[in-house]
Protein backbone atom coordinates (compact mmCIF):
# COMPACT_ATOMS: atom_id res chain seq x y z
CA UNK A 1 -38.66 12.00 -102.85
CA UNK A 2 -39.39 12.68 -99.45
CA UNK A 3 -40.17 9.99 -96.69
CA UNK A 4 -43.01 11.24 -94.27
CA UNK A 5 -44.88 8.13 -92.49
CA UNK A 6 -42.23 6.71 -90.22
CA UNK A 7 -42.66 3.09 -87.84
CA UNK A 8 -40.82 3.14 -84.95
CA UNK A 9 -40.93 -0.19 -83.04
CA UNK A 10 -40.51 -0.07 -79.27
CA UNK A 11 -42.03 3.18 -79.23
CA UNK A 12 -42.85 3.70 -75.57
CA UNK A 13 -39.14 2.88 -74.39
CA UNK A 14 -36.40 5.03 -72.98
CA UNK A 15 -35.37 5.41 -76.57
CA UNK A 16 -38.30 5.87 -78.38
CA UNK A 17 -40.18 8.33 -75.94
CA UNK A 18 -37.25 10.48 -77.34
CA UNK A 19 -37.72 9.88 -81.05
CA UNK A 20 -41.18 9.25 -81.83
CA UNK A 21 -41.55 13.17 -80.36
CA UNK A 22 -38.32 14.42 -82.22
CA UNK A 23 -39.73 12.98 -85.44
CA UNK A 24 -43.03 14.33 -85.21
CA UNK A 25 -41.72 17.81 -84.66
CA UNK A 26 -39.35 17.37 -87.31
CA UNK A 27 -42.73 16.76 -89.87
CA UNK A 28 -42.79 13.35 -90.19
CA UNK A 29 -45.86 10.80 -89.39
CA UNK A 30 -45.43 8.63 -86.74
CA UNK A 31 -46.74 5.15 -86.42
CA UNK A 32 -45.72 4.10 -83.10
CA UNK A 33 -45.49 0.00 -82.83
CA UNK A 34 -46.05 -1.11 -79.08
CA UNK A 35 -46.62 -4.47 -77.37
CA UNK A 36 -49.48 -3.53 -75.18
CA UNK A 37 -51.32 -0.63 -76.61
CA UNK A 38 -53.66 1.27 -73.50
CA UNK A 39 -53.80 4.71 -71.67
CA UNK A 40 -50.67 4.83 -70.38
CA UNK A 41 -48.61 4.39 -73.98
CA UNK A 42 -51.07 7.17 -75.04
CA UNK A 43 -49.75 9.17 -72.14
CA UNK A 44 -46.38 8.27 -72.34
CA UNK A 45 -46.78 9.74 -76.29
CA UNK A 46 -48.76 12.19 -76.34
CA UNK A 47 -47.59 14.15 -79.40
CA UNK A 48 -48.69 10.91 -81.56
CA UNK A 49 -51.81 10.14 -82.94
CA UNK A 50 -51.07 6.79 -85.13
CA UNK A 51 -50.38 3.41 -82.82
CA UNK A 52 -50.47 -0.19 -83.80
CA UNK A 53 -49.39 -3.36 -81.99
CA UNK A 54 -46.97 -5.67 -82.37
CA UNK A 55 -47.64 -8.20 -80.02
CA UNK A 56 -44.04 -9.90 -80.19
CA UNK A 57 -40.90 -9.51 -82.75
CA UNK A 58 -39.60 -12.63 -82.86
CA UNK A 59 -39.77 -16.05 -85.10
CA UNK A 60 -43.96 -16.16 -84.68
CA UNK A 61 -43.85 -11.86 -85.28
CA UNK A 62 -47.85 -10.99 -86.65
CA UNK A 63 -46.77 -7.18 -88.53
CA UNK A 64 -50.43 -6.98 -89.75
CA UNK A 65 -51.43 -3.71 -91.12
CA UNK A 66 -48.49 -2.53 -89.48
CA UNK A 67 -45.93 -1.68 -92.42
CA UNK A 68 -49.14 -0.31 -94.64
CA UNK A 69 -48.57 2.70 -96.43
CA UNK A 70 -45.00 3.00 -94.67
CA UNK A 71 -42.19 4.65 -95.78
CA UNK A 72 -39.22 4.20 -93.59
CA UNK A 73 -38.98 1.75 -90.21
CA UNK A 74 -36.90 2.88 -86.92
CA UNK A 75 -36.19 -0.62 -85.21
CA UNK A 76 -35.72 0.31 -81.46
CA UNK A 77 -37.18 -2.60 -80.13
CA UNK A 78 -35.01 -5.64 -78.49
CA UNK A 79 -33.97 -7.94 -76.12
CA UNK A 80 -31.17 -5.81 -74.01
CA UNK A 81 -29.04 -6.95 -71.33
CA UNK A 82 -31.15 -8.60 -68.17
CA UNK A 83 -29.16 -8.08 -65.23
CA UNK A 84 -30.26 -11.22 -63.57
CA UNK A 85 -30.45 -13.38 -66.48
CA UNK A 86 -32.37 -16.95 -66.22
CA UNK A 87 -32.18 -18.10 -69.84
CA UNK A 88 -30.75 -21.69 -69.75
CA UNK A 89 -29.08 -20.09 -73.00
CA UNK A 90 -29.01 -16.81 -73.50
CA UNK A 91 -27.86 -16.64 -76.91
CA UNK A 92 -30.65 -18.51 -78.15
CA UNK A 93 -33.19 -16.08 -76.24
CA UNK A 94 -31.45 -12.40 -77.73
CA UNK A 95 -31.37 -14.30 -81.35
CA UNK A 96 -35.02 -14.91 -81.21
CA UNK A 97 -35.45 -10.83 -80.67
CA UNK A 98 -32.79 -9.19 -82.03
CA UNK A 99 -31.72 -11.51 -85.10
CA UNK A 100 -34.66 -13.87 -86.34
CA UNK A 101 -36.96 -10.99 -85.05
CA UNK A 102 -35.31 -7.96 -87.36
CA UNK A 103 -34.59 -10.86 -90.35
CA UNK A 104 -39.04 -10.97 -90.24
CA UNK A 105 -39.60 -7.47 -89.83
CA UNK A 106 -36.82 -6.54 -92.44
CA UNK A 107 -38.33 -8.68 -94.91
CA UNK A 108 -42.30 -7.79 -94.28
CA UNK A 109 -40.97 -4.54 -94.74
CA UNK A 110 -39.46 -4.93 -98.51
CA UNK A 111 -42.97 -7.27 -98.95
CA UNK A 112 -44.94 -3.78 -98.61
CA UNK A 113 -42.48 -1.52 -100.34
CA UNK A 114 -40.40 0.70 -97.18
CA UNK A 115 -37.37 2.52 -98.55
CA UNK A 116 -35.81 2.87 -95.38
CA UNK A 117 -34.74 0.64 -92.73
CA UNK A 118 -32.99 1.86 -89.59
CA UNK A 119 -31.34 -0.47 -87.27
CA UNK A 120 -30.05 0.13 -83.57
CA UNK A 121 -27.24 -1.83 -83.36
CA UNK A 122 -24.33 -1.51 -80.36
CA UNK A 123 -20.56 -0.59 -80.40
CA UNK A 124 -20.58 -3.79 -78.35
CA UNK A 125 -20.86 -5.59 -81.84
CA UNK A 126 -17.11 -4.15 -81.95
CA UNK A 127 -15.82 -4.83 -78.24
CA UNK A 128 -15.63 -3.57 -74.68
CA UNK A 129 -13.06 -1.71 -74.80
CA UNK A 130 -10.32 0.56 -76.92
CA UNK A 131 -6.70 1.08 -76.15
CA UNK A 132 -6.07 4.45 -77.46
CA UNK A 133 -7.67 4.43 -81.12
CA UNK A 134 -11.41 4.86 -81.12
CA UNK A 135 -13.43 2.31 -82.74
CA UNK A 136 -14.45 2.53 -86.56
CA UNK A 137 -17.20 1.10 -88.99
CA UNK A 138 -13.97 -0.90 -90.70
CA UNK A 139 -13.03 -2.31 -87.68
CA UNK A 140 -13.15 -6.36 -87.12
CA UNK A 141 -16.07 -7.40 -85.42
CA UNK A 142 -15.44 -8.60 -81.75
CA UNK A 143 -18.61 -9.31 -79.69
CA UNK A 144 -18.17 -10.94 -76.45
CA UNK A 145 -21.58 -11.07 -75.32
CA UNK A 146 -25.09 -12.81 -76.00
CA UNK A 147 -26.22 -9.40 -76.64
CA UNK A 148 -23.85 -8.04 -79.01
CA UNK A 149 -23.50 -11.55 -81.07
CA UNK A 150 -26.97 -10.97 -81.78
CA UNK A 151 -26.95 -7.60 -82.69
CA UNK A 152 -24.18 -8.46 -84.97
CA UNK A 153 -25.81 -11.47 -86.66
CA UNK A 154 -28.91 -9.03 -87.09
CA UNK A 155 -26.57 -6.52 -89.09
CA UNK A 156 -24.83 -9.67 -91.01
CA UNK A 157 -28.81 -10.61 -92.01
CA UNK A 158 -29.74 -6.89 -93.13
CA UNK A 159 -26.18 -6.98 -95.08
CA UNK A 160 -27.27 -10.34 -97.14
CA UNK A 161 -30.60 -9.43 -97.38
CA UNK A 162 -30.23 -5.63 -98.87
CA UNK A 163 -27.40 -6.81 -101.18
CA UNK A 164 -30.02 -8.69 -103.65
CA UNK A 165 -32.19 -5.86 -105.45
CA UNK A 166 -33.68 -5.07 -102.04
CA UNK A 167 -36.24 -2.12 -102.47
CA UNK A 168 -35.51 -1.10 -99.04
CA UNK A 169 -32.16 0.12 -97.99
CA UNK A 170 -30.64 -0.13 -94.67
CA UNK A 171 -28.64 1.93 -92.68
CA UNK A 172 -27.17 0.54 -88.93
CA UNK A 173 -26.14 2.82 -86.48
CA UNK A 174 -24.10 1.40 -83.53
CA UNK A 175 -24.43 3.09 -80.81
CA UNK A 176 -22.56 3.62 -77.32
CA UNK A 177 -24.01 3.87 -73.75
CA UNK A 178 -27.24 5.99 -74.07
CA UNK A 179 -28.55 9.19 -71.46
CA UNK A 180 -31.47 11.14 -70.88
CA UNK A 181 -34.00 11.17 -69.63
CA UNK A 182 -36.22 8.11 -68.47
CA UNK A 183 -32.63 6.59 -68.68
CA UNK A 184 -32.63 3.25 -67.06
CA UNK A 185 -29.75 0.14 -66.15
CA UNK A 186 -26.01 1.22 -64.75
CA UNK A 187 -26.70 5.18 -65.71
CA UNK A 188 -29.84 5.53 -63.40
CA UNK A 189 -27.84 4.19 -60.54
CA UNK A 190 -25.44 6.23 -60.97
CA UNK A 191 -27.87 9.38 -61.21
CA UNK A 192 -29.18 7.85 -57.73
CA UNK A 193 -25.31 7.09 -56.35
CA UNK A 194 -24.51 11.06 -57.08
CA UNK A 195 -27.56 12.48 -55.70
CA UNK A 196 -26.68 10.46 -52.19
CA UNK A 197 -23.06 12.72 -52.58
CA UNK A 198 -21.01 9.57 -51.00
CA UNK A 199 -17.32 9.11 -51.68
CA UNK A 200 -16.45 7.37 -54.45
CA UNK A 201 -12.61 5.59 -54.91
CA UNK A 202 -12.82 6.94 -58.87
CA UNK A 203 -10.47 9.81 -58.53
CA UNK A 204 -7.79 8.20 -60.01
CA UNK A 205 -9.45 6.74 -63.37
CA UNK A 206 -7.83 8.37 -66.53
CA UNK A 207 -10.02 6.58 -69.34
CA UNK A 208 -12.21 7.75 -71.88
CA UNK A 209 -16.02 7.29 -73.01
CA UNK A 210 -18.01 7.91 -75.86
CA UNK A 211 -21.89 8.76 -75.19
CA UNK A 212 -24.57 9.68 -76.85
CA UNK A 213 -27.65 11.61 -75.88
CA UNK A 214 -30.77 10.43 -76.74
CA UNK A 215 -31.29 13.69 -78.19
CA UNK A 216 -28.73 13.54 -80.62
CA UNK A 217 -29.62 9.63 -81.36
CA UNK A 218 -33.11 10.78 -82.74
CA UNK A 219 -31.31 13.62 -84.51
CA UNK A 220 -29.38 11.15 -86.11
CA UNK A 221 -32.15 8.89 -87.36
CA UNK A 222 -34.02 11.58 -88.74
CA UNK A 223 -30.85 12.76 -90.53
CA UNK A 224 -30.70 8.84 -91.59
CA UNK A 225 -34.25 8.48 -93.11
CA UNK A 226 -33.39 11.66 -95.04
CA UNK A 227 -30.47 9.84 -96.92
CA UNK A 228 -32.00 7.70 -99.51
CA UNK A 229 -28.93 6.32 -100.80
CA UNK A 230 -29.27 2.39 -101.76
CA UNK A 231 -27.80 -0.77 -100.11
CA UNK A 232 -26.53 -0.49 -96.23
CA UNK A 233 -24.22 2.22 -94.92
CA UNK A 234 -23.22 1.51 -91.30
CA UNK A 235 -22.10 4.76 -88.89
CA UNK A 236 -20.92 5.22 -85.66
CA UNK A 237 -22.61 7.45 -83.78
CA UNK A 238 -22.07 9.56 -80.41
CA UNK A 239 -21.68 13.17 -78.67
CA UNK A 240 -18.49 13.66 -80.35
CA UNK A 241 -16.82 14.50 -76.81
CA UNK A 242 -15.36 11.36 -74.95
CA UNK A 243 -15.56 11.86 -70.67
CA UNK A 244 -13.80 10.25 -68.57
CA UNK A 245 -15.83 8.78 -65.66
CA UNK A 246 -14.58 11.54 -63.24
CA UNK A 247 -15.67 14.35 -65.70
CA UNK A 248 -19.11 12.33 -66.18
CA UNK A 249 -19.86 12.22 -62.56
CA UNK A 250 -18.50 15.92 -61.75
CA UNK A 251 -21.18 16.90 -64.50
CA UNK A 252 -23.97 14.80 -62.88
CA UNK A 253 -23.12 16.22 -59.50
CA UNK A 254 -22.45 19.68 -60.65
CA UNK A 255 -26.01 19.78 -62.21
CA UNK A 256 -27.67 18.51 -58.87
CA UNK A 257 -26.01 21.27 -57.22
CA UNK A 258 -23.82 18.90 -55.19
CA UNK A 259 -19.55 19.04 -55.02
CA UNK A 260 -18.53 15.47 -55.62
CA UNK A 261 -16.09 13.66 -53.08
CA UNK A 262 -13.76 11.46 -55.65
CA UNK A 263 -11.06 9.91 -54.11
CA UNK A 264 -8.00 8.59 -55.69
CA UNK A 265 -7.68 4.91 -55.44
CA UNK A 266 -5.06 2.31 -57.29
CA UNK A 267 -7.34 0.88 -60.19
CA UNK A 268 -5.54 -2.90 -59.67
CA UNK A 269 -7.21 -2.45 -56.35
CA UNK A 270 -10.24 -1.43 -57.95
CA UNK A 271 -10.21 -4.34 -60.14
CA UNK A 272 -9.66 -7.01 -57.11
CA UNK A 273 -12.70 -5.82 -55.15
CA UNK A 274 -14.57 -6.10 -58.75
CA UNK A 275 -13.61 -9.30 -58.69
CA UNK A 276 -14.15 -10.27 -55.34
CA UNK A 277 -17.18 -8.84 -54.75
CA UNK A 278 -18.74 -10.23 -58.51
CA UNK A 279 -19.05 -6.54 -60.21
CA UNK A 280 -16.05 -6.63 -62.43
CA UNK A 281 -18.29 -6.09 -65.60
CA UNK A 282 -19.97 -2.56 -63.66
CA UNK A 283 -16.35 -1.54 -62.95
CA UNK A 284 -15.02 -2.57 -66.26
CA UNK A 285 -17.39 0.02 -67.68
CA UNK A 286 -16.74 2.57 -65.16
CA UNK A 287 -12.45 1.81 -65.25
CA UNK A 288 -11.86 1.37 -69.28
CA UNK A 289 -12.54 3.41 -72.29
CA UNK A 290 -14.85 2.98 -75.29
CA UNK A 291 -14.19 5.25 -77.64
CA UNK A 292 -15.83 5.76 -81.35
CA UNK A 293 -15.42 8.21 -84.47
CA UNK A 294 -18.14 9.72 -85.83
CA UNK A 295 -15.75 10.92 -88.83
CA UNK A 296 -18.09 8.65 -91.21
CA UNK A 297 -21.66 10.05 -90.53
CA UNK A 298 -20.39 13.53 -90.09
CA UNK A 299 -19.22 13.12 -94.03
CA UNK A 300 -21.96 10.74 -95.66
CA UNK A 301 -25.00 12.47 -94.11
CA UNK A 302 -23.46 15.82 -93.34
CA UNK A 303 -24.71 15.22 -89.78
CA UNK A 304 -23.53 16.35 -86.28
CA UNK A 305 -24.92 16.21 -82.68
CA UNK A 306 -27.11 19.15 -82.22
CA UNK A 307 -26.82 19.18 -78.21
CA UNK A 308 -23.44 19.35 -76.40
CA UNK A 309 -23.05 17.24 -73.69
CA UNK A 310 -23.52 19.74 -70.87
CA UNK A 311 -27.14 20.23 -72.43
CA UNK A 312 -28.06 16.35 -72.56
CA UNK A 313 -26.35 16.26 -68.33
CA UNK A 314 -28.77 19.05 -67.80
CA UNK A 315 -31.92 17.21 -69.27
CA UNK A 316 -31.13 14.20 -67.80
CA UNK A 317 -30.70 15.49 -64.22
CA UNK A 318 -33.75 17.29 -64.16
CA UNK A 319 -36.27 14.44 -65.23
CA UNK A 320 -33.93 12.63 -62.25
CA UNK A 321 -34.55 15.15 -59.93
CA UNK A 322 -38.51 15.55 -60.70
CA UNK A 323 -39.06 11.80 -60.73
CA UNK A 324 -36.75 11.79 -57.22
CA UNK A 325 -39.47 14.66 -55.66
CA UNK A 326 -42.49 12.92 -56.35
CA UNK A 327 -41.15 9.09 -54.75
């Protein structure tokens, strides 16, 4: 049995202007679920001709005609991290999205029949950092954010839910910090931080980083929706080729045609202006390593990431470098 109409929720994100495309060319009918359907979505997708709207996921989510005649769901859409965040409690805010939200949309979607159901989760359901071993699917759980504890209790839900005769099975990919282009949050300012070719006090980091390129994300759905195995399988999922921040930004700069000035600098000392200055979570990221294995998706779904890492730089800096031109 093959799966051919495919809803992808938060289509006209950073994420989904990546997959709704890849899916289409890869023969599958896309029904791309938006908040605000008008020209500009249209524009933003233009390979897709099916749209609907979902005016909110959440506790009060309306699906409508949405899940008709549907044969898999892609669940981008969520609440991510809000840099200045206002929520009195923020836990209760991601939960409504990104737990109580996926529990409805899970369950509409075994209501109208869906075989598959695809669920972006995080490798920040697992931690913030590794210390030497990269993180697996068997790992314990160790969220330490709103964020991740939601995405977590989503995953938790799907698990309960698909365990009793579900129709539709699940599979949850966590995922690790994202690129490409229309990239947005701590990687765009770093795209804008190497195209100004300062010095940067990073020459001395030694950690390691697992990425993945949006690319190889929607290569890995697709290769998802094809597996029609029952219950939930969970996979981690990346480039397969760790960086360290020094190799990441050499590659950035190296593709904007600059020669990057990285200094070496103690990383206590690093850490102390973090925390003086209140940016020890940006230099946590950019100081520690967060590592995953891909060993389990490589062998269930005979899968592996299409583009190297030098390809998805490459993309990446280009879109930066056209949107950069036409400020």
């Amino acid at each position: 049995m093959r799966l051919s109409r495919v809803l992808v929720t938060g289509a006209n994100g950073f994420i989904g202007r990546a997959v709704c495309p890849f899916l289409e060319n890869a023969g599958f009918n896309v029904r791309a679920a938006v908040r605000n359907l008008n020209d500009s979505v249209r524009e933003i997708l233009p390979d897709v001709k099916d749209f609907c709207e979902i005016k909110d996921i959440g506790p009060d989510a309306v699906f409508g005609d949405a899940l008709n005649g549907v044969d898999a769901v892609v669940h981008l859409a969520a609440r991510v991290h809000v840099m200045k965040e206002s929520a009195i409690d923020p836990l209760v805010e991601f939960r409504k999205v990104n737990t109580i939200g996926t529990k409805r949309l899970y369950e509409e979607a075994m209501a109208n029949g869906v075989k598959k159901f695809i669920f972006i989760s995080t490798v920040k359901v697992n931690g913030e950092k590794t210390n030497g071993n990269p993180f697996t699917e068997h790992d314990m759980p160790y969220p330490q954010d709103s964020y991740s504890s939601s995405k977590l209790e989503a995953e938790e839900i799907l698990t309960e839910l698909a365990a009793h005769d579900s129709p539709t099975a699940v599979t949850i990919l966590r995922i690790p910090l994202v690129y490409g282009p229309f990239v947005k949050g701590n990687f765009l300012r770093l795209l804008k931080i190497a195209s100004k070719n300062i010095p940067l006090p990073l020459g001395g980091i030694n950690n390691r980083r697992s990425m993945l390129y949006v690319g190889n994300l929607a290569s890995a759905i697709e290769a998802s929706i094809h597996d029609l195995g029952e219950g939930v399988k969970t996979f981690m999922v990346s480039d397969d080729v760790d960086v360290s921040t020094p190799e990441l930004i050499t590659m950035i700069s190296k593709e904007m045609g600059k020669s990057p000035i990285l200094l070496p600098f103690p990383t206590p000392l690093l850490r102390l202006v973090g925390a003086l200055t209140g940016f020890s979570d940006e230099l946590d990221r950019l100081l520690g390593s967060l590592t995953v294995s891909t060993y389990r998706i490589k062998l269930d779904l005979n899968w592996s990431p299409p583009y190297e890492v030098s390809y998805g730089i490459r993309d990446m800096v280009q879109w930066f470098t056209g949107m950069a031109s036409t400020d």
